[in-house]
N, C-alpha and C. Protein backbone atom coordinates (compact mmCIF):
# COMPACT_ATOMS: atom_id res chain seq x y z
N UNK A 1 -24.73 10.28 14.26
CA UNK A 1 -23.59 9.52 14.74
C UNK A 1 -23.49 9.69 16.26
N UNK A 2 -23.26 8.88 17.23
CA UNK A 2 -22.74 8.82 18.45
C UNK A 2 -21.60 8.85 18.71
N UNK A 3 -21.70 9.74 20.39
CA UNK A 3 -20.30 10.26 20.41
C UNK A 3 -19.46 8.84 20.90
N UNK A 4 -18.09 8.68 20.54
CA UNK A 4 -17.66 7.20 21.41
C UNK A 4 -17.61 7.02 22.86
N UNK A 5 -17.90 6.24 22.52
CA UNK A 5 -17.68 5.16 24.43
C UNK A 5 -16.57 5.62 25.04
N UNK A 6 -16.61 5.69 26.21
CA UNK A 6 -15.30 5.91 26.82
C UNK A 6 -14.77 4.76 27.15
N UNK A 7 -13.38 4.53 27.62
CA UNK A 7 -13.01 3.07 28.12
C UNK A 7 -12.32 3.57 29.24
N UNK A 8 -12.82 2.49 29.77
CA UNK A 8 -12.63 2.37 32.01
C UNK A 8 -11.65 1.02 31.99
N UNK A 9 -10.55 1.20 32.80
CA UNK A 9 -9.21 0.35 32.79
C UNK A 9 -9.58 0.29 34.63
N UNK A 10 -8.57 -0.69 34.97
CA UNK A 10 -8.49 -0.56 36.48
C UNK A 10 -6.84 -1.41 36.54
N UNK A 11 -5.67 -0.78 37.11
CA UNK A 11 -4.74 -1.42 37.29
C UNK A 11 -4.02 -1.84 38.69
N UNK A 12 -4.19 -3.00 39.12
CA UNK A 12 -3.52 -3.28 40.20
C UNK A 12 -1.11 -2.68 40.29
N UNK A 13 -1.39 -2.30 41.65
CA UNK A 13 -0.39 -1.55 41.64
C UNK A 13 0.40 -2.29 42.86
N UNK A 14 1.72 -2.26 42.82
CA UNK A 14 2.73 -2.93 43.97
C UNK A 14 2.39 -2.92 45.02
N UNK A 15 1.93 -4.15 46.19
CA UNK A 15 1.55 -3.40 48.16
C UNK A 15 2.51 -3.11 48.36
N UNK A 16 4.10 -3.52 47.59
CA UNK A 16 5.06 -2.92 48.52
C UNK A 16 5.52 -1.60 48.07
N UNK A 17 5.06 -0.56 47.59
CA UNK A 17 5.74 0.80 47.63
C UNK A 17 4.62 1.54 48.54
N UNK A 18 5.77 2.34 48.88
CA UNK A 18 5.27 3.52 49.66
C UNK A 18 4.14 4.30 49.06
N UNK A 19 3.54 4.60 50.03
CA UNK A 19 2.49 6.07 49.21
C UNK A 19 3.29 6.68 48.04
N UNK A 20 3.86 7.77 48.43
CA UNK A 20 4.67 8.21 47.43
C UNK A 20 5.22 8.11 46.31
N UNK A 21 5.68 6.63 46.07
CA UNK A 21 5.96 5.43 45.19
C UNK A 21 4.54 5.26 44.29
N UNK A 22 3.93 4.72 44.95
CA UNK A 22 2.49 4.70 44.33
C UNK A 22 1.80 5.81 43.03
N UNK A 23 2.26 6.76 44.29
CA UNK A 23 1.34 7.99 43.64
C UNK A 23 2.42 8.20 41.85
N UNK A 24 3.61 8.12 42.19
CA UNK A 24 4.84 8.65 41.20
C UNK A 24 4.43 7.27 39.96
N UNK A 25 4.09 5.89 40.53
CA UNK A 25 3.88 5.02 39.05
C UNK A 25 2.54 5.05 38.68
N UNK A 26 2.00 5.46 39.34
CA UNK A 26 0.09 6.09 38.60
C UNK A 26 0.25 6.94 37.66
N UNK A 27 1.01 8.07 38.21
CA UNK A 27 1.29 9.29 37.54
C UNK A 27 1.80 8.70 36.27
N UNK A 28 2.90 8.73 36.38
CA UNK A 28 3.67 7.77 35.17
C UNK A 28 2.80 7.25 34.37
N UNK A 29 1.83 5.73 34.52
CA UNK A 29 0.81 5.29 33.78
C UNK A 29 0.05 6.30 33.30
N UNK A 30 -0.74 7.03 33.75
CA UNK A 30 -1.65 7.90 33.60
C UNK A 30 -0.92 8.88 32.20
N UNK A 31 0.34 9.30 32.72
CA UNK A 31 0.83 10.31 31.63
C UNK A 31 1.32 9.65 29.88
N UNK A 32 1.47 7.91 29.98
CA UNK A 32 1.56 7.36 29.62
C UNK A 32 0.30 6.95 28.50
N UNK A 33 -0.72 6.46 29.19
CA UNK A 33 -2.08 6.15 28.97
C UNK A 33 -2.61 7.27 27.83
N UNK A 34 -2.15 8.64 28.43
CA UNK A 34 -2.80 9.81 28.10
C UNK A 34 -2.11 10.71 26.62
N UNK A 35 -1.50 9.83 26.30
CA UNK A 35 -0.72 10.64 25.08
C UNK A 35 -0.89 9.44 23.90
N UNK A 36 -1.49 9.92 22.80
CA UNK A 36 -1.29 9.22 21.56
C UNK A 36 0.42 9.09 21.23
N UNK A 37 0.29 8.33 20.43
CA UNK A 37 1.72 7.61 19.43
C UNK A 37 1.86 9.13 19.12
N UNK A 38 1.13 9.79 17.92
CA UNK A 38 1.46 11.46 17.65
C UNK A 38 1.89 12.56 18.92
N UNK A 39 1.56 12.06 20.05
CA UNK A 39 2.03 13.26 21.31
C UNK A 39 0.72 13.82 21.56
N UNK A 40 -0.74 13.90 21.20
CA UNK A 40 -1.67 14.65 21.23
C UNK A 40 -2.16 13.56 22.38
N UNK A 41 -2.98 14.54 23.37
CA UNK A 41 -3.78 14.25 24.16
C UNK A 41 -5.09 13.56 24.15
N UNK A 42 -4.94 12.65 25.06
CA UNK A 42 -6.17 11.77 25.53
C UNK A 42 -7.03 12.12 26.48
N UNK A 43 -8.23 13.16 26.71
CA UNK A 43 -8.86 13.24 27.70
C UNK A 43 -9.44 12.13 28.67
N UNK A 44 -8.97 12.58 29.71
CA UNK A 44 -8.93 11.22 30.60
C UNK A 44 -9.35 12.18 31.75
N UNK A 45 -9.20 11.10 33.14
CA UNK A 45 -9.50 11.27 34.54
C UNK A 45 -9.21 10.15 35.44
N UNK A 46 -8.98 9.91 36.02
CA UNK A 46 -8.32 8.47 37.01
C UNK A 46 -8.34 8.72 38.30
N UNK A 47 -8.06 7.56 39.71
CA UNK A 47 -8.37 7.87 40.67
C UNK A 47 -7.44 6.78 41.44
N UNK A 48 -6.71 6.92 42.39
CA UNK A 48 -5.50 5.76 42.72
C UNK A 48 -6.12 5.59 44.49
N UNK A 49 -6.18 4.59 44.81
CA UNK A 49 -6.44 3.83 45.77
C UNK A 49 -5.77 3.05 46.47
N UNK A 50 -5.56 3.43 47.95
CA UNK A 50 -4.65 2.54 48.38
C UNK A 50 -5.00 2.81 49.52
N UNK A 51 -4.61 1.94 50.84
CA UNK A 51 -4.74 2.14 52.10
C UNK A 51 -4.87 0.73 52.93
N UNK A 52 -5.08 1.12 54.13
CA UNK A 52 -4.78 -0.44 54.98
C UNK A 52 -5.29 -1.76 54.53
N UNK A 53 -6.50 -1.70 54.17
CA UNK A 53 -7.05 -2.92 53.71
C UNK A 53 -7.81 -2.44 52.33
N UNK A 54 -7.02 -2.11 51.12
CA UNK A 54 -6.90 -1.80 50.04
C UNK A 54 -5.80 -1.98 49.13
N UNK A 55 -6.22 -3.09 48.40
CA UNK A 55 -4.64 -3.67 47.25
C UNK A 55 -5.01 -2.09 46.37
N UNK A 56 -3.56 -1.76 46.40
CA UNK A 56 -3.68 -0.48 45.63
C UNK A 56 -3.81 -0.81 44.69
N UNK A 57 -4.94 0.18 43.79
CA UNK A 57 -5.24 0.01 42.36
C UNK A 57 -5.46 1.52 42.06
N UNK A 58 -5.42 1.68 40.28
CA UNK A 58 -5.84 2.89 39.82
C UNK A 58 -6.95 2.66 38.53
N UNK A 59 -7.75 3.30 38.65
CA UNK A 59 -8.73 3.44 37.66
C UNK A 59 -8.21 4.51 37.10
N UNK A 60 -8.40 4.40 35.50
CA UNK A 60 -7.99 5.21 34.77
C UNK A 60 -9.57 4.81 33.45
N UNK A 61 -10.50 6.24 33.34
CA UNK A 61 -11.11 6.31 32.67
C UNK A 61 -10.94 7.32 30.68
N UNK A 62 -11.10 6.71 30.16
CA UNK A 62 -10.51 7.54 28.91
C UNK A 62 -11.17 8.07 27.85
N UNK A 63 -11.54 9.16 27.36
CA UNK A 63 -12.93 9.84 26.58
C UNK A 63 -13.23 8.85 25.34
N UNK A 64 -12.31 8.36 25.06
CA UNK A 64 -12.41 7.29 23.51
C UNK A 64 -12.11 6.06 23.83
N UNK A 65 -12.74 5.29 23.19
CA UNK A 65 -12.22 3.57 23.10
C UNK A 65 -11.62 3.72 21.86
N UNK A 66 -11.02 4.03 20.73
CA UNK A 66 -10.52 4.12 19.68
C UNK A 66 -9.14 4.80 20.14
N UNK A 67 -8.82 5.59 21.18
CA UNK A 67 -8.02 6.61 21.32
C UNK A 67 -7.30 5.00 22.72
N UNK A 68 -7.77 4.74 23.59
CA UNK A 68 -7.38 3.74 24.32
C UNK A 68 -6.80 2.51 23.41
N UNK A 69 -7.38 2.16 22.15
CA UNK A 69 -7.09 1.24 21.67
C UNK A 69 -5.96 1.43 21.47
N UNK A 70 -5.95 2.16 21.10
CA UNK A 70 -3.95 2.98 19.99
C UNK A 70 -3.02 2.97 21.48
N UNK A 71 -3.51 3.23 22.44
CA UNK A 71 -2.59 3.08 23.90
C UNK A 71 -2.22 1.92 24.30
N UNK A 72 -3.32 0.90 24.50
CA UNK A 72 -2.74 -0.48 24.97
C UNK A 72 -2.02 -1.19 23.74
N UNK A 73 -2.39 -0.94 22.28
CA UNK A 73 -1.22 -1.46 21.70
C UNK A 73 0.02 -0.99 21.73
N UNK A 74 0.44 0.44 21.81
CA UNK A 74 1.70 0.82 22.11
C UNK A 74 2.19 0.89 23.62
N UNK A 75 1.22 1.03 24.29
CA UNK A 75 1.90 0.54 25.99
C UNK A 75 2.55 -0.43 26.42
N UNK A 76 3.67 -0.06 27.30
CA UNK A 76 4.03 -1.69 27.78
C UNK A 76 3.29 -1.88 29.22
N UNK A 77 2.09 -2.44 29.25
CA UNK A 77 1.27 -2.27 30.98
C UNK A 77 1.87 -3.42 31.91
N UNK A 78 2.53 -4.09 31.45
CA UNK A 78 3.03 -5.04 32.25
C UNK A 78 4.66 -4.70 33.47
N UNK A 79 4.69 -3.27 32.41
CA UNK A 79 6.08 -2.42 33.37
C UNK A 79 6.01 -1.91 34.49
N UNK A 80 4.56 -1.54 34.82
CA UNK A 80 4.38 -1.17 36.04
C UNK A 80 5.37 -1.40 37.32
N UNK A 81 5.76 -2.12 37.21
CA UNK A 81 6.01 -2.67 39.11
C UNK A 81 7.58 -2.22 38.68
């Protein structure tokens, strides 16, 4: 048997918040992303991007596509902003 795929997301994030702002709704997603419906953990890793001539975005990579699946159906990803 093979181990599963991981699944790689990329989310565009507000130009108008501050760094700080930024960093606090990544976090948020990320902590979000990272917890099953049960509360158990999603091994993950992500990376948030932003800067002068950079639409802030965050990649968020996740050890399972089965474990991501169960996230974007219970996520609301459209809350971001």
């Amino acid at each position: 048997m093979q181990p599963p795929l991981p699944a790689l997301y990329c989310f565009a994030l507000p130009n108008e918040l501050h760094p700080e702002q930024l960093a606090a709704r990544a976090l948020e997603l990320v902590a979000r992303a990272a917890t099953r419906s049960d509360g158990s953990a999603v091994a993950h890793r992500y990376a948030l991007h932003a800067g002068p001539r950079t639409k802030p975005h965050l990649h968020l990579q996740m050890a399972e596509c089965t474990a991501a699946a169960e996230v974007m159906e219970t996520a609301s990803w459209r809350s971001i902003t």
